[in-house]
Protein backbone atom coordinates (compact mmCIF):
# COMPACT_ATOMS: atom_id res chain seq x y z
CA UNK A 1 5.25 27.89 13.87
CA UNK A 2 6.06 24.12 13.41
CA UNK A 3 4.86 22.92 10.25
CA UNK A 4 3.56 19.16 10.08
CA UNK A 5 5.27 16.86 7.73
CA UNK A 6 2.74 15.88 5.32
CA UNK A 7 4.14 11.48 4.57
CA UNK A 8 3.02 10.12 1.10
CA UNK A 9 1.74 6.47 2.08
CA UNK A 10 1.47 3.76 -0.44
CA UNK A 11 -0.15 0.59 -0.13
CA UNK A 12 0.23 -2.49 -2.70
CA UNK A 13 -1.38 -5.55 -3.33
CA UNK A 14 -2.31 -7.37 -6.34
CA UNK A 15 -5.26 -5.64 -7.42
CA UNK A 16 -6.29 -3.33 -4.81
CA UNK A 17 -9.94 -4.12 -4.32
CA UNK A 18 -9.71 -6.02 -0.57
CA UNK A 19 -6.85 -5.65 1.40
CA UNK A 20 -4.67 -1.90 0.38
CA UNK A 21 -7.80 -0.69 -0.86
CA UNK A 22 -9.09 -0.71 2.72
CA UNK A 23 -5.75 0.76 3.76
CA UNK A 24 -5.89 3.27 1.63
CA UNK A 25 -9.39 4.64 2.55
CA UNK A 26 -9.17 3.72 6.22
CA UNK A 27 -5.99 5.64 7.36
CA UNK A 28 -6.79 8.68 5.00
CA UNK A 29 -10.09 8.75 6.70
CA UNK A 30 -8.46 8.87 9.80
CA UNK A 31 -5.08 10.80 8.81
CA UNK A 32 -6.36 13.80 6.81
CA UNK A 33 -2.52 15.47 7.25
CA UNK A 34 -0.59 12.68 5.19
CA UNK A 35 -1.70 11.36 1.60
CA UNK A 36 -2.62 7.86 0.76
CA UNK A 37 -2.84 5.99 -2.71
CA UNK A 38 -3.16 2.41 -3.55
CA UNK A 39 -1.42 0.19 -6.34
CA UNK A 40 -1.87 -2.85 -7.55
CA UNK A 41 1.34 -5.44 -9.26
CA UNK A 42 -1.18 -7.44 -11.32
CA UNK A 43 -1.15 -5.42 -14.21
CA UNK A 44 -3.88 -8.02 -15.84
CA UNK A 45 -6.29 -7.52 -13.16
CA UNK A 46 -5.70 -4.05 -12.33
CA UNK A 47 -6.51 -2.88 -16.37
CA UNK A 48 -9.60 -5.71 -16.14
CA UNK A 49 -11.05 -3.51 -12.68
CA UNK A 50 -9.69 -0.06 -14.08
CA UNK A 51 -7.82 0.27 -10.53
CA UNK A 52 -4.07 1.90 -9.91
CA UNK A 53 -1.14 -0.23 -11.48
CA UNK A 54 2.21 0.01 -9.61
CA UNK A 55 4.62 2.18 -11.34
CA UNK A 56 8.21 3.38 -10.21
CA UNK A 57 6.71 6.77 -10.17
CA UNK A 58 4.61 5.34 -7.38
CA UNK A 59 7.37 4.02 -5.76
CA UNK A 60 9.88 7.22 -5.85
CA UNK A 61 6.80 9.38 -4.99
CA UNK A 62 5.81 7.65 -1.72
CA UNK A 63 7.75 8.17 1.63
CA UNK A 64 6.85 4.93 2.71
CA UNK A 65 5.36 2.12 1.14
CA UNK A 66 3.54 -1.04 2.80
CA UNK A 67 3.12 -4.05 0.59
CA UNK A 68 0.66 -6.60 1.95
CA UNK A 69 2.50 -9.72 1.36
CA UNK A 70 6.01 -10.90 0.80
CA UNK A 71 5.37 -11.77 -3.45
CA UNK A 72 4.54 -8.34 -3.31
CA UNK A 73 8.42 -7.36 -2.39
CA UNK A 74 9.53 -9.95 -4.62
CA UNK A 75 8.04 -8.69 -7.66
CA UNK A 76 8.83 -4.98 -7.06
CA UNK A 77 12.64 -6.11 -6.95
CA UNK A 78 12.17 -8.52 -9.78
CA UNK A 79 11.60 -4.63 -11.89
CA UNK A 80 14.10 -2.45 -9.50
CA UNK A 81 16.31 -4.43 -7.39
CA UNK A 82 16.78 -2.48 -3.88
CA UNK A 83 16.13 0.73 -4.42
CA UNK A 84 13.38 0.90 -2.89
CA UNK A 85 14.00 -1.63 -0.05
CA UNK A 86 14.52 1.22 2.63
CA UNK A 87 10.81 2.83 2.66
CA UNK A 88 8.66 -0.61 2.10
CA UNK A 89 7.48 -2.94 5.24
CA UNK A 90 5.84 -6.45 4.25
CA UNK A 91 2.85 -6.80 6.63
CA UNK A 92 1.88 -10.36 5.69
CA UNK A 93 -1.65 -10.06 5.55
CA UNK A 94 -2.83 -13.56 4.34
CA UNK A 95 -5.90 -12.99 1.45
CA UNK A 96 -8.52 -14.11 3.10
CA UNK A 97 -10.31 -10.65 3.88
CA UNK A 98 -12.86 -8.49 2.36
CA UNK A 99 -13.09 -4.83 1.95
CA UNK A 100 -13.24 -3.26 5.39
CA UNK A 101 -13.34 -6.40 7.42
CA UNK A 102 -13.14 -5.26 10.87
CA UNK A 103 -10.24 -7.90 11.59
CA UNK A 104 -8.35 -6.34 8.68
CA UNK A 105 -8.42 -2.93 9.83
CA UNK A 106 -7.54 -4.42 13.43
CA UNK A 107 -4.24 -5.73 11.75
CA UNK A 108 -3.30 -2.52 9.55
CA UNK A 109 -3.48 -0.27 12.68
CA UNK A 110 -1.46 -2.91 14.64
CA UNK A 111 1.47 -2.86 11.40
CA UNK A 112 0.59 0.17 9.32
CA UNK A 113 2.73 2.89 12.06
CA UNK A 114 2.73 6.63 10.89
């Protein structure tokens, strides 16, 4: 029997309440086989709203991780230069969405591919 490959999917933003928030709860709603967690790189706001911080153990424990805009790249590199450059994709989502917008879910199934 073939066994499934279970992926480890993160998403990042700033603060995780809009845009990899959705991400997060929309594709493990519809991928129950791979695991999905959200982080956020504005430590401020993420300890304010008691979400998920982005730590390297985040980063070494997903398989791939999709950072919603380009600053989000930058400032993982500003902490660990390219190590992790292989597994992330930038998918330029602008902030101008709210949680489960239907036009934001439109665009992570277009760029988010398992």
């Amino acid at each position: 029997m073939i066994k499934a490959t279970i992926l480890k999917i993160l998403c990042v933003c700033s603060a995780i309440k809009q845009r990899s928030k959705t991400g997060e709860d929309y594709f493990a709603s519809k991928y129950n086989n791979h695991e999905f967690l959200s982080a956020g790189t504005n430590l401020k706001i993420c300890r304010k709203e008691g979400t998920t911080e982005l730590t390297e153990d985040l980063l070494q424990w997903a398989d791939k991780v999709y950072v919603i805009e380009k600053r989000h790249l930058k400032q993982i590199q500003k902490y660990t230069g390219s190590k992790y450059y292989s597994k992330i994709k930038v998918l330029d989502i602008p902030d101008i969405f709210k949680y489960y917008d239907p036009e934001l879910v439109r665009i992570l199934e277009e760029r988010i591919i398992l």
